[in-house]
N, C-alpha and C. Protein backbone atom coordinates (compact mmCIF):
# COMPACT_ATOMS: atom_id res chain seq x y z
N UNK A 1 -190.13 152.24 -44.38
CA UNK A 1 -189.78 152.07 -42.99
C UNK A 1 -188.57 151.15 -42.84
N UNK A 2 -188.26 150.04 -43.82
CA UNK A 2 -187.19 149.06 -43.74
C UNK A 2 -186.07 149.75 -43.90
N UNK A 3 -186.00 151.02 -44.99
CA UNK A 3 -184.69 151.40 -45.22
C UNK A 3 -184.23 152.44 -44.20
N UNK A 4 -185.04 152.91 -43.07
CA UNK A 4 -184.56 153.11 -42.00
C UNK A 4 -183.70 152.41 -41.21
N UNK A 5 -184.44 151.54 -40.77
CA UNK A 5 -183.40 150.64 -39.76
C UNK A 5 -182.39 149.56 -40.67
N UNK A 6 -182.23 149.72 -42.00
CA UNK A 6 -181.17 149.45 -42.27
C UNK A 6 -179.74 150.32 -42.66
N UNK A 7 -180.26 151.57 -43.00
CA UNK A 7 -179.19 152.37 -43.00
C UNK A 7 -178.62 152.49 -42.02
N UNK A 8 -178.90 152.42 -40.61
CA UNK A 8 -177.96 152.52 -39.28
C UNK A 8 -177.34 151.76 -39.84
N UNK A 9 -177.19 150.50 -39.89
CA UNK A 9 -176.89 149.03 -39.83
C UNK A 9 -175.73 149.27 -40.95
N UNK A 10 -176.01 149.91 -42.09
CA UNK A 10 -175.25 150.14 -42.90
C UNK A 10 -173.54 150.57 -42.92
N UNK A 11 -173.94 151.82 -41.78
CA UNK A 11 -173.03 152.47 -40.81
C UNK A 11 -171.88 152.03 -40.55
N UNK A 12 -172.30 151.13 -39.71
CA UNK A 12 -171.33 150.02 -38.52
C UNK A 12 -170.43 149.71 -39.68
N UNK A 13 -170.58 148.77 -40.13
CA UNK A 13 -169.11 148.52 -40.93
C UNK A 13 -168.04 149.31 -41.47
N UNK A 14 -168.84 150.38 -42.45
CA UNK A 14 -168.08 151.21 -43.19
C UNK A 14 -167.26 151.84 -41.62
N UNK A 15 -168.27 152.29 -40.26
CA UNK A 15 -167.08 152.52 -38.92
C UNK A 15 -166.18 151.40 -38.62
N UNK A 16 -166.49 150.84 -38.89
CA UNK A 16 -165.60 149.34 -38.20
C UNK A 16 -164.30 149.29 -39.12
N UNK A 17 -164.52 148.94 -40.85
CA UNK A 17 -163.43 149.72 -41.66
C UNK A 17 -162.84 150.57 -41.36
N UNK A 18 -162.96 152.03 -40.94
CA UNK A 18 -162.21 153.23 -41.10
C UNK A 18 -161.53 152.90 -39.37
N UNK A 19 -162.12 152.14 -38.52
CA UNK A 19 -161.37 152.14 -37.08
C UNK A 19 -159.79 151.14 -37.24
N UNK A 20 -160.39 150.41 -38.21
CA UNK A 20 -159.20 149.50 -38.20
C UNK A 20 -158.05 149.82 -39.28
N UNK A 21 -158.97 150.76 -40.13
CA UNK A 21 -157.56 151.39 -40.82
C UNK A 21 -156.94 152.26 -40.32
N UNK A 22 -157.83 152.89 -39.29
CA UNK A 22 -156.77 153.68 -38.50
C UNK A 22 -155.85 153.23 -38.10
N UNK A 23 -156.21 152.33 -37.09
CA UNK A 23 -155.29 151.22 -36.23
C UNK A 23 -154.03 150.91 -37.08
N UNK A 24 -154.14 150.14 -37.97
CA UNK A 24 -153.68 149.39 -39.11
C UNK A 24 -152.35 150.73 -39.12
N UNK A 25 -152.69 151.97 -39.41
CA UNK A 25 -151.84 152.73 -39.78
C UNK A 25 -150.50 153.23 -38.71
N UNK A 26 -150.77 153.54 -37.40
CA UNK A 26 -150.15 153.32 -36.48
C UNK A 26 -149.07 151.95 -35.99
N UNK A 27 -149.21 151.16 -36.75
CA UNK A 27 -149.15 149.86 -36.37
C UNK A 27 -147.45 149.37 -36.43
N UNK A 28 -146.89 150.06 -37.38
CA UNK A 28 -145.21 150.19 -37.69
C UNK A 28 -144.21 150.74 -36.39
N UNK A 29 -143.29 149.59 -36.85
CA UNK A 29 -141.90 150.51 -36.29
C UNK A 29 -141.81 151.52 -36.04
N UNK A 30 -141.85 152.80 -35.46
CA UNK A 30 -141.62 154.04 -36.08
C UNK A 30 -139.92 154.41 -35.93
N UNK A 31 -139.43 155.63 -36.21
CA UNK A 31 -138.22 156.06 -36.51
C UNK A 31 -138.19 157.25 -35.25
N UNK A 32 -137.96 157.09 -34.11
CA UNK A 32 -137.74 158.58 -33.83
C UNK A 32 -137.66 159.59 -34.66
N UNK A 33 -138.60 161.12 -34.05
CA UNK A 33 -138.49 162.13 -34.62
C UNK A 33 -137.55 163.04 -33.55
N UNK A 34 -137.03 164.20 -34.29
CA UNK A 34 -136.08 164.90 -33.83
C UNK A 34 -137.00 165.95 -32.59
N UNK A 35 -138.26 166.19 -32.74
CA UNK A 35 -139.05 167.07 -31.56
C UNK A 35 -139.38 165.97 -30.18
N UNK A 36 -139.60 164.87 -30.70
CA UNK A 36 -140.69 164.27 -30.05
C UNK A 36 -142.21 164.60 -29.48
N UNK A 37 -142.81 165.76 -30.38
CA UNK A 37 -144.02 166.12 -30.11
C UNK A 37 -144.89 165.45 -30.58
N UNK A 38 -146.15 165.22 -29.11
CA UNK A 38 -147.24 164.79 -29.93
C UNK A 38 -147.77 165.03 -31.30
N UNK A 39 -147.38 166.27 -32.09
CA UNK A 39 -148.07 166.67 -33.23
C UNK A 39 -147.34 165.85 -34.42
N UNK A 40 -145.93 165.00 -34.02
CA UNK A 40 -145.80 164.52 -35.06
C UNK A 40 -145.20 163.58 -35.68
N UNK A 41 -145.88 162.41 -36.42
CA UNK A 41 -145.98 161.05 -36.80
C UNK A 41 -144.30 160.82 -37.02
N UNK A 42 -143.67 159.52 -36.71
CA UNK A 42 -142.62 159.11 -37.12
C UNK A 42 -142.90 158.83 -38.16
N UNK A 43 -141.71 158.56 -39.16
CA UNK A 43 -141.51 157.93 -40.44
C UNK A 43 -140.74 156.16 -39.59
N UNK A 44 -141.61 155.42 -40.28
CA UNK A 44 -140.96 153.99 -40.40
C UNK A 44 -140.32 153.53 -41.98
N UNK A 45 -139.87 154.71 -42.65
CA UNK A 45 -139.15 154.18 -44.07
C UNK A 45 -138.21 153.21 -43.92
N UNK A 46 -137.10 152.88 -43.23
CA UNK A 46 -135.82 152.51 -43.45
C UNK A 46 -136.25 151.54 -42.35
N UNK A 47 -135.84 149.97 -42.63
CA UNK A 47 -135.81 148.92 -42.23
C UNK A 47 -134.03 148.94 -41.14
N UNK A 48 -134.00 148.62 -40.26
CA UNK A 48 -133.62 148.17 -39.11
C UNK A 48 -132.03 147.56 -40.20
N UNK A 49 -130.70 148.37 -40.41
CA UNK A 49 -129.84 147.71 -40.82
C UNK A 49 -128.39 147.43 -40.00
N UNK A 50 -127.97 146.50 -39.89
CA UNK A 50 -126.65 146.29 -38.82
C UNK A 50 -125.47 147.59 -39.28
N UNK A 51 -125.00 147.94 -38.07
CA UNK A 51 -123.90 148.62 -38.17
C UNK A 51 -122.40 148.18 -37.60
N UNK A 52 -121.31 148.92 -37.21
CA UNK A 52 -120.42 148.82 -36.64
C UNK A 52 -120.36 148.71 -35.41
N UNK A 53 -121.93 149.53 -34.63
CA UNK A 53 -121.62 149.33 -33.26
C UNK A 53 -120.72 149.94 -32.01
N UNK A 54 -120.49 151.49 -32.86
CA UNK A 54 -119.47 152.22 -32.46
C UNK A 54 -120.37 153.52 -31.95
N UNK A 55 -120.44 153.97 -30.74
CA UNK A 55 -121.20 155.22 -30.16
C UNK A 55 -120.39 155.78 -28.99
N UNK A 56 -120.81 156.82 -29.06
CA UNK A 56 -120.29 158.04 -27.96
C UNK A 56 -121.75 158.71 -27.74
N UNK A 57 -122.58 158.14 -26.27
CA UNK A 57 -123.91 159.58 -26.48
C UNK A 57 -123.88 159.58 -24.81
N UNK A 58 -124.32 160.76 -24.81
CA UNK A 58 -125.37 160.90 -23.59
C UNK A 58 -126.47 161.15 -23.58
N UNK A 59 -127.13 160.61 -22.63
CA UNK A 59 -128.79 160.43 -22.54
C UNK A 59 -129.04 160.89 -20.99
N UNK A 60 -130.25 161.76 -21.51
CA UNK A 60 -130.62 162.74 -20.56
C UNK A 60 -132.02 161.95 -20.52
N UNK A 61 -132.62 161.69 -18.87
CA UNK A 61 -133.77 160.93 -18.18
C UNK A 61 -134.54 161.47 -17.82
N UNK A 62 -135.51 162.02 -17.91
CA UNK A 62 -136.47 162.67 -17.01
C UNK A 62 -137.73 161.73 -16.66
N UNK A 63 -137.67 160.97 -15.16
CA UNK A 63 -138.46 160.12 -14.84
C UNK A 63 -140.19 160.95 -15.04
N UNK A 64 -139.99 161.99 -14.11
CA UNK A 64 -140.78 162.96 -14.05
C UNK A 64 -140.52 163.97 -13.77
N UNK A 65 -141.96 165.62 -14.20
CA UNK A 65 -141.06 167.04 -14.11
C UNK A 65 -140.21 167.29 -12.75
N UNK A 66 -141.03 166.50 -11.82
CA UNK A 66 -139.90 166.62 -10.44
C UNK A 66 -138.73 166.36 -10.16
N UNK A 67 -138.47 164.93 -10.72
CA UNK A 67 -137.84 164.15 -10.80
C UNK A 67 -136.68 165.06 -11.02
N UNK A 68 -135.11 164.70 -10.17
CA UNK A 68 -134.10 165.42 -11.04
C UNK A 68 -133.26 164.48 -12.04
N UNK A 69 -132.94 165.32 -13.06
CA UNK A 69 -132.72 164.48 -14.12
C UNK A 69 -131.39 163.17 -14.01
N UNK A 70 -131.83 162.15 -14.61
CA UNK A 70 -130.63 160.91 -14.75
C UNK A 70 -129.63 161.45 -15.95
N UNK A 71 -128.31 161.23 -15.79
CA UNK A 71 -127.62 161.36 -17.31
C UNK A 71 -126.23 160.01 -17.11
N UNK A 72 -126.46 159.69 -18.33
CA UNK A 72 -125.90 158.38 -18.80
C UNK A 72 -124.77 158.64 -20.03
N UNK A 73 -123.97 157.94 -19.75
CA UNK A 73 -122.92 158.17 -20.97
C UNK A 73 -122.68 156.84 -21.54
N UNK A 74 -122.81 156.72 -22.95
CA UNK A 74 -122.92 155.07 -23.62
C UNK A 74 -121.63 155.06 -24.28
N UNK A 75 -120.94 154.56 -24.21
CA UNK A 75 -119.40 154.22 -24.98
C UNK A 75 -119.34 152.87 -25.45
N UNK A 76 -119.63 152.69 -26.81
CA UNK A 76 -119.58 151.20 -27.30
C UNK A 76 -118.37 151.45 -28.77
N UNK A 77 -117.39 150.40 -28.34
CA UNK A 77 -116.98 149.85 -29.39
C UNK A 77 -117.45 148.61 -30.23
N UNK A 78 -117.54 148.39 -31.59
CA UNK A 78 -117.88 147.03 -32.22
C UNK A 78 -118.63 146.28 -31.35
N UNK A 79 -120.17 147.02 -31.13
CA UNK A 79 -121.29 146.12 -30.50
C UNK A 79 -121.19 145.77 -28.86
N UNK A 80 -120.01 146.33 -28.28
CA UNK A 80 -119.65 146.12 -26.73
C UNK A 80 -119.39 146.90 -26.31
N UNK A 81 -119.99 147.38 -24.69
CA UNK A 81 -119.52 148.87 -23.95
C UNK A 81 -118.16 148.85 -23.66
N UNK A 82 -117.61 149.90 -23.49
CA UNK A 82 -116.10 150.60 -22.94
C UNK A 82 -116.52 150.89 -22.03
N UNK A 83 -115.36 150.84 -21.02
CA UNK A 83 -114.95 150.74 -19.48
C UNK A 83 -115.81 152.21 -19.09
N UNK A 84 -115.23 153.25 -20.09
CA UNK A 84 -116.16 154.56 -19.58
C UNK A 84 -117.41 154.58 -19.81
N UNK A 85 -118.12 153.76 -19.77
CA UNK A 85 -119.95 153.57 -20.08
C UNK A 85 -120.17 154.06 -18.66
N UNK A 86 -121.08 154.74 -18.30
CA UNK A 86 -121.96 154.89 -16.76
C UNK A 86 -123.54 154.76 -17.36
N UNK A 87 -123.82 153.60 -17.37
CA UNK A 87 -125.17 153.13 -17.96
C UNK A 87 -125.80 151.91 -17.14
N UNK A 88 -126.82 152.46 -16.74
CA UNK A 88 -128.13 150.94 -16.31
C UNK A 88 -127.47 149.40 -16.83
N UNK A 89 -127.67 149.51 -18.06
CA UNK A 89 -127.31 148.14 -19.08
C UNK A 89 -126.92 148.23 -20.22
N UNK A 90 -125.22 148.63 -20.10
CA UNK A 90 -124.74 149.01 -21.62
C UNK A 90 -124.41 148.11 -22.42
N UNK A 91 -124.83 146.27 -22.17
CA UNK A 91 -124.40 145.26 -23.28
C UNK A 91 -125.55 145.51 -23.90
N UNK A 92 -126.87 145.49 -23.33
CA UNK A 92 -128.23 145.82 -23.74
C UNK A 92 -127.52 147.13 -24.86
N UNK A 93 -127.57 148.28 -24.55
CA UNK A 93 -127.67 149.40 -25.16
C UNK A 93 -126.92 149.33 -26.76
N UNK A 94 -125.52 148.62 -25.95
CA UNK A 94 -124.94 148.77 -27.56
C UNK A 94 -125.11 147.71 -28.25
N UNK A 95 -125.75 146.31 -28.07
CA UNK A 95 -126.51 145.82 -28.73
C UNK A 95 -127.62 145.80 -29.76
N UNK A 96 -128.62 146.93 -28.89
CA UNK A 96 -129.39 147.57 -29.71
C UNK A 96 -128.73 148.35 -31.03
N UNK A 97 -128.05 149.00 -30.32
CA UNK A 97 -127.36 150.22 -31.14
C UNK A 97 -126.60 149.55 -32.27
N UNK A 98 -126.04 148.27 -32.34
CA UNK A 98 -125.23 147.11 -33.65
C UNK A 98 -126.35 147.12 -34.20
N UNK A 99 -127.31 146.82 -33.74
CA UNK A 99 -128.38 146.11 -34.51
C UNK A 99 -129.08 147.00 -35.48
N UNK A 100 -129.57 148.07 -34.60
CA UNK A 100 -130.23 149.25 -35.49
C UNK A 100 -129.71 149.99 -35.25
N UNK A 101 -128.44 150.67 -35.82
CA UNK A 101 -127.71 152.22 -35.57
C UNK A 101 -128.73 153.44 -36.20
N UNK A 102 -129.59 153.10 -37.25
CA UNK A 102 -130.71 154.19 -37.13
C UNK A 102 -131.55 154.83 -36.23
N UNK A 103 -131.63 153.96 -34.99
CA UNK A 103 -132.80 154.12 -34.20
C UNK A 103 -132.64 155.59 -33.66
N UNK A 104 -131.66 156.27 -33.16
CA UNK A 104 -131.61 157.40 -32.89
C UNK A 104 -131.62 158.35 -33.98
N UNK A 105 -131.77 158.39 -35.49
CA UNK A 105 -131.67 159.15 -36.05
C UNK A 105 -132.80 160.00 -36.06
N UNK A 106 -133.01 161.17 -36.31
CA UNK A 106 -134.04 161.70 -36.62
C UNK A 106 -134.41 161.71 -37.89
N UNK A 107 -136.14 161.92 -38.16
CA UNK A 107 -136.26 161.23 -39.71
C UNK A 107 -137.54 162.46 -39.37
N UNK A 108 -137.95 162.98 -40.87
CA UNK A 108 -138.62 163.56 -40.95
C UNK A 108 -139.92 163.15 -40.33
N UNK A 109 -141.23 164.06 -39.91
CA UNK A 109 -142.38 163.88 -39.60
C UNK A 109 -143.33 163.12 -40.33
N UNK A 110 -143.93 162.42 -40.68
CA UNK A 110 -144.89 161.45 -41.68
C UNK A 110 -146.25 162.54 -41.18
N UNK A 111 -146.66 163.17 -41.93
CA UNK A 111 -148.63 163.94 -41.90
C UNK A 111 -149.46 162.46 -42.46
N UNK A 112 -149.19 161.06 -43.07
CA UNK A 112 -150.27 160.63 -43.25
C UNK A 112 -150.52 159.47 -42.82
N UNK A 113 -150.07 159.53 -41.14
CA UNK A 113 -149.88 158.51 -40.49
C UNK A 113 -150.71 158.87 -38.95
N UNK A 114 -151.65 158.36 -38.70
CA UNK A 114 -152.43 158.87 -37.83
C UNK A 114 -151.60 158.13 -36.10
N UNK A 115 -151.44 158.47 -35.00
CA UNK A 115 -151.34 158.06 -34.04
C UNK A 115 -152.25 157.82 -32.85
N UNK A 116 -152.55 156.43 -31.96
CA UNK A 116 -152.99 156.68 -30.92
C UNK A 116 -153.08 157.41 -29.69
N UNK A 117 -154.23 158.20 -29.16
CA UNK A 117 -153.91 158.80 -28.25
C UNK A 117 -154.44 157.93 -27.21
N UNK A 118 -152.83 158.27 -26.67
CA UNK A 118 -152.64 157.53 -25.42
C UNK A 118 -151.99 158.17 -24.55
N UNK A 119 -151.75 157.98 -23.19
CA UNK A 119 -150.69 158.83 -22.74
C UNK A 119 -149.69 157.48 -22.29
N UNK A 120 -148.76 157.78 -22.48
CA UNK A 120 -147.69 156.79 -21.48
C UNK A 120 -147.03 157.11 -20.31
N UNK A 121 -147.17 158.26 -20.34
CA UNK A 121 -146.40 158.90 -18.76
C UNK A 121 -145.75 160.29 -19.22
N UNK A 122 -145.27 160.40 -17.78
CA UNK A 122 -144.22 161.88 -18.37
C UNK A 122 -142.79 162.19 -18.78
N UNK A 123 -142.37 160.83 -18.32
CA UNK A 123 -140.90 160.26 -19.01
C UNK A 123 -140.65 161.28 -20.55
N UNK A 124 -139.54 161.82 -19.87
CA UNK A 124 -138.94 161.91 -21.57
C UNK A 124 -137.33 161.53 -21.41
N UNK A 125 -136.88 161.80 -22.46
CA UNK A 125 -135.51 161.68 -22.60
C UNK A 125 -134.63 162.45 -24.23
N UNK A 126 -133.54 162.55 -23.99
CA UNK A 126 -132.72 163.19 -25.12
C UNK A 126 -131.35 162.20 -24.97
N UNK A 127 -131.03 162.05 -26.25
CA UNK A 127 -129.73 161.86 -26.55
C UNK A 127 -128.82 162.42 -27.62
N UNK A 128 -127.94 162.69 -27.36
CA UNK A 128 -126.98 163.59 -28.15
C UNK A 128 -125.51 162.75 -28.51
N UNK A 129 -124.82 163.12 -29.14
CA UNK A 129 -123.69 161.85 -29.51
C UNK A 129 -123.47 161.78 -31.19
N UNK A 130 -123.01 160.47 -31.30
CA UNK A 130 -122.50 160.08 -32.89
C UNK A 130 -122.58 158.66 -32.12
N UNK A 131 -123.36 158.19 -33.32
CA UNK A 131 -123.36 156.30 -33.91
C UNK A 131 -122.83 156.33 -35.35
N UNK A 132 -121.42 155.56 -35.02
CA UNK A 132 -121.23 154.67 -36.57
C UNK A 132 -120.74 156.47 -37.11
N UNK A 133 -120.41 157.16 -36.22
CA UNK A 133 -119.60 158.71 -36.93
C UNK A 133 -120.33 159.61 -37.42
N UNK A 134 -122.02 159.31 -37.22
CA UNK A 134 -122.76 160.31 -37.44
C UNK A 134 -123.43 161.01 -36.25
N UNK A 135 -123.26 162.30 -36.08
CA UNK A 135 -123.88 163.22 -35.21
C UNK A 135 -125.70 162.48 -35.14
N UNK A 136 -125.88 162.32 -34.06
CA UNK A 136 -127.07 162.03 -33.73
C UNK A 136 -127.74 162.93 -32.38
N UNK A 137 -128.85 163.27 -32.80
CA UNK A 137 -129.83 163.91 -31.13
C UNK A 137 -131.07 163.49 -32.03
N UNK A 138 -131.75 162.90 -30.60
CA UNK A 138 -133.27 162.35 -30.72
C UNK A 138 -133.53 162.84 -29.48
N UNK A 139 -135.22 163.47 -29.36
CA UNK A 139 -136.05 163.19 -28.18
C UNK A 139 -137.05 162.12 -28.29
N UNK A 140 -137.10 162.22 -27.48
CA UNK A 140 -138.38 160.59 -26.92
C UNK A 140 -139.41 161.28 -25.61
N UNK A 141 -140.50 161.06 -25.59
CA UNK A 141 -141.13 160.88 -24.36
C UNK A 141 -142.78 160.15 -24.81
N UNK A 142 -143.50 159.93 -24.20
CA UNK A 142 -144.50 159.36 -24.13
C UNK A 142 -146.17 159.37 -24.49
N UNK A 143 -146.02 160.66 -25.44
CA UNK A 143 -147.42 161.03 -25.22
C UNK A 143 -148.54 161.07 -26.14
N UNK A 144 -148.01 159.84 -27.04
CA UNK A 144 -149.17 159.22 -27.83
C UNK A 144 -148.48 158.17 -28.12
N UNK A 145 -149.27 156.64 -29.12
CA UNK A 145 -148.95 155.79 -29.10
C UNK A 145 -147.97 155.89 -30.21
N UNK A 146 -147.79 156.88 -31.06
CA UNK A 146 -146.24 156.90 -31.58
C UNK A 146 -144.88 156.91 -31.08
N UNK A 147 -145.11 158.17 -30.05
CA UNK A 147 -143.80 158.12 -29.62
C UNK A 147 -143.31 157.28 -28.35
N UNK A 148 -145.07 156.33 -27.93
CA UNK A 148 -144.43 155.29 -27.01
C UNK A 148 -143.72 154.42 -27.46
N UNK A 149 -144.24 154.14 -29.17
CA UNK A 149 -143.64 152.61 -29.99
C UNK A 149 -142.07 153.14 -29.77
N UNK A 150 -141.63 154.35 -30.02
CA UNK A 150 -140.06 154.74 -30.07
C UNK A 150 -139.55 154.61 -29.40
N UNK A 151 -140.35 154.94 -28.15
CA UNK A 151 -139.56 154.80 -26.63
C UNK A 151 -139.09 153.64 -26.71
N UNK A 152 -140.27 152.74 -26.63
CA UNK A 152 -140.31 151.16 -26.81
C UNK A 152 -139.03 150.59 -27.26
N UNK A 153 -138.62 151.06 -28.48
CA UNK A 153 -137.33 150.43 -29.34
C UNK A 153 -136.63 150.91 -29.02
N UNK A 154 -136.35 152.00 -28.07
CA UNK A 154 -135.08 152.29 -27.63
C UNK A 154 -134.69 152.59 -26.26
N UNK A 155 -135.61 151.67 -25.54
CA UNK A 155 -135.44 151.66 -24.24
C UNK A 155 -134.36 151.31 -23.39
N UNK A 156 -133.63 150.09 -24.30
CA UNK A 156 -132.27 149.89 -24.03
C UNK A 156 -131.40 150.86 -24.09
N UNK A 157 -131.17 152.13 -25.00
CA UNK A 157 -131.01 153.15 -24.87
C UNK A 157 -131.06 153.64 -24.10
N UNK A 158 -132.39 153.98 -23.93
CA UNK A 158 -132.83 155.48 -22.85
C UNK A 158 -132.17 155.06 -21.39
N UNK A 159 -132.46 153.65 -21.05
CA UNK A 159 -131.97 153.52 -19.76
C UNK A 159 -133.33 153.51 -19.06
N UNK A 160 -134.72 153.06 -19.06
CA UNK A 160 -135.77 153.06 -19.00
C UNK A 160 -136.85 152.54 -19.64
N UNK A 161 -137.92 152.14 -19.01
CA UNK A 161 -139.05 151.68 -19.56
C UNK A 161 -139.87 152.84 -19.49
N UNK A 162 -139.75 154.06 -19.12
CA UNK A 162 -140.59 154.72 -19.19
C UNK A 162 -141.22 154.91 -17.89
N UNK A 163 -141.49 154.22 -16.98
CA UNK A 163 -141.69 154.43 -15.93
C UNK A 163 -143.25 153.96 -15.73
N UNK A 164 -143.97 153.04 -17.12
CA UNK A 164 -145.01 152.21 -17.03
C UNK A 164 -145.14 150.84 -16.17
């Protein structure tokens, strides 16, 4: 009869383990992916490295499906916007963009990286362009806790918080 009510008991931890390794796994930087679909995990390989600080993009807003769309044009030389920027906050943007010129890259899908489901809203966004002379397009929008962390890091970017 004892090893009944201790095998429940048994349970709990080994769940309590596997919840927090879930967690645990989600828990990175991620890298924008080139779909931005829920179905699939960023890669956080490549650590955050300084660049030149040199971009040409536009970024396409979608607050919501109603919403008609925002579009932004980012023009940074050496870490500072140019006169032709039409952006929210382009010292913000190309700041970011010196700092981590990866952030818009697209990086392959990670399968062994589990994500929270969450929703963040219906916000999405695209950007298209060259950082640092490389052709770049990323999507972003909100709809698990992966591609909120992305949003997240490149909100200075997008021109938005998302609309949380």
């Amino acid at each position: 009869m004892r090893m009944r009510s201790i095998r429940p008991l048994l349970a709990v931890p080994a769940l309590t383990v596997l919840t927090v390794a879930g967690l645990v796994a989600c828990s990175g930087t991620p890298t924008p992916g080139s779909s931005g679909s829920a179905t699939q995990a960023p890669s956080s390989s490549a650590p955050a490295n300084s660049g030149n600080g040199n971009a040409e993009l536009s970024i396409k807003l979608m607050e919501t499906p109603e919403a008609a769309p925002k579009t932004f044009t980012l023009v940074c030389a050496d870490g500072k916007p140019a006169a032709e920027s039409k952006h929210p906050s382009p010292a913000e943007a190309c700041a970011t963009i010196m700092k981590n010129p990866g952030i818009l890259s697209p990086a392959p899908p990670r399968t062994d990286m589990a994500c929270t489901m969450q929703y963040g809203g219906p916000a999405t966004a695209k950007v298209t362009g060259s950082v640092d002379g490389k052709e770049v397009t990323a999507a972003f929008s909100r709809t698990d806790g992966c591609q909120i962390a992305m949003w997240d890091a490149a909100k200075n970017i997008l021109g938005s918080d998302g609309g949380v």
